[in-house]
Structures are given as C-alpha cells and as structure tokens.
Protein backbone atom coordinates (compact mmCIF):
# COMPACT_ATOMS: atom_id res chain seq x y z
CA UNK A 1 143.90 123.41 110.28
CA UNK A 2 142.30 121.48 112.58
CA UNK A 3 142.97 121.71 116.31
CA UNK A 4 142.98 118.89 118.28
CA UNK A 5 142.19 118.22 121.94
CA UNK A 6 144.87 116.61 124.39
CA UNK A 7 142.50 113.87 124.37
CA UNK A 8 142.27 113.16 120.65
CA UNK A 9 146.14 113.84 120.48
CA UNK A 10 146.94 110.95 122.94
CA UNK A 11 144.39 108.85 120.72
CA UNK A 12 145.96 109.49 117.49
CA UNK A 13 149.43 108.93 119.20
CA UNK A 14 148.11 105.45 120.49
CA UNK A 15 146.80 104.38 116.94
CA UNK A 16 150.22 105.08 115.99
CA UNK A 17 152.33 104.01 118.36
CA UNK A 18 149.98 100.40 117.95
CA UNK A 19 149.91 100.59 114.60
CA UNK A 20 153.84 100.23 114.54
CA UNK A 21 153.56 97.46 117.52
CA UNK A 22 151.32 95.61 116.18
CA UNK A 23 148.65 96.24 118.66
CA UNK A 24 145.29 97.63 118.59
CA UNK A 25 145.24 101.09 119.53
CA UNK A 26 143.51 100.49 123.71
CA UNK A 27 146.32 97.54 124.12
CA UNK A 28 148.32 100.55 124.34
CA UNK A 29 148.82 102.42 127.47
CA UNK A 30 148.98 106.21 127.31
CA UNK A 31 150.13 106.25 130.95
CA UNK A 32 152.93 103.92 130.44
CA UNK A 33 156.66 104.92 129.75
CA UNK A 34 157.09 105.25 126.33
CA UNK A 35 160.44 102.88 126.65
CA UNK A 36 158.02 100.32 128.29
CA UNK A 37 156.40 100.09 124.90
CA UNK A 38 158.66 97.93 122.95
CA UNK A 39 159.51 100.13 120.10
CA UNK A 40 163.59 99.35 118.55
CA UNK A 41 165.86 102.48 117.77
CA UNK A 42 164.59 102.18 113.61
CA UNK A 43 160.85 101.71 114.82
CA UNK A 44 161.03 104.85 116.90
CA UNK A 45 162.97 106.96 114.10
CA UNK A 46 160.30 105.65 111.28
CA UNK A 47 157.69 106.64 114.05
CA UNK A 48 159.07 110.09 114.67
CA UNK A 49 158.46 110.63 111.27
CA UNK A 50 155.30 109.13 110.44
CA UNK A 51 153.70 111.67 113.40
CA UNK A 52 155.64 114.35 111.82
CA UNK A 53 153.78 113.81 108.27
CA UNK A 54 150.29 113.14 109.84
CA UNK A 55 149.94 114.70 112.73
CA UNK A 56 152.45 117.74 112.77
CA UNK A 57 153.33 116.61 116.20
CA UNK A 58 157.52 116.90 116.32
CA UNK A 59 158.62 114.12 118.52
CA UNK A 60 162.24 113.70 119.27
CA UNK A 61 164.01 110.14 119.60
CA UNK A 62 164.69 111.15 123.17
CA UNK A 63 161.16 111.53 123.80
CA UNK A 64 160.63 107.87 122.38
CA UNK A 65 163.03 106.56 124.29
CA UNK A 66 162.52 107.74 127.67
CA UNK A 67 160.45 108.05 130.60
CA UNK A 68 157.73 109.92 129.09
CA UNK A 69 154.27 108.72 128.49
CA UNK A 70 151.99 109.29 125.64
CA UNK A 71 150.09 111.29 127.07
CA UNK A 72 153.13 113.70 128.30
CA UNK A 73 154.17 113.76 124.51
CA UNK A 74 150.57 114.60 123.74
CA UNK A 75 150.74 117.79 126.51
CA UNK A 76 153.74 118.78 125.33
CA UNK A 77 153.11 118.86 121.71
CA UNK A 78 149.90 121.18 122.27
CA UNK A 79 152.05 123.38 124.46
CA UNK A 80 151.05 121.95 127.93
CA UNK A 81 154.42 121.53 128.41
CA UNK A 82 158.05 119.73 128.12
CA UNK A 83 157.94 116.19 128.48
C-alpha cells in the first residue's frame, strides 16, 4: 500500500473534486471551504464514494458540505486530525 503525503492527498482530492466540477484540478482551491466549491447533495454523495474506491480516504457528507477545506479533509484523513 502506498502511503501518501498530505501534499499528494490534497492533490488527488483536487483532481477529484475538479474532475466532478468540471474544472481542471489548480482551478480548484484547497484552501477554500469545501461548500464554496459548488458541489449539489448527489455530486457530493457520488464523490464520497468515488474517494472511497480510489483513494481509501472516508469522507463524510458533512465534511463535503461544510466549512472544511481540502486540505483539512486531506489532514484529517492521514490522521492529522478532525476536520
């Protein structure tokens, strides 16, 4: 398994989150509120998932509909905390 680095977490994470935007992957901000972002209730569940299957990174639809930023989900999903 490989491990990955807070800062190729919050990369993957923005390929994703653009990928389901419709944005390329540095027109999204990791330092910006996730609920800044755009992403509808079904986007955000299908995303959940989607980083789930590929990344092993468990992200709740609270934490895609909040305050947090990427890069929070990132820290928290390497165990640098809660977001």
């Amino acid at each position: 398994m490989t491990v990955l680095t807070t800062t190729e977490l919050v990369a993957r994470l923005q390929e994703a989150f653009a990928g389901y935007l419709g944005l390329e992957p540095d027109e999204v901000d990791p330092d910006r509120p996730v609920d800044d972002l755009g992403l509808d209730s079904l986007t955000a569940a299908q995303l959940a998932l989607d980083l789930e299957e590929r990344l092993g990174v468990s992200v709740f639809l609270t934490d895609l509909s909040g305050r947090e930023t990427i890069a929070d989900l990132a820290a928290a999903a390497l165990g640098g905390g809660e977001p």
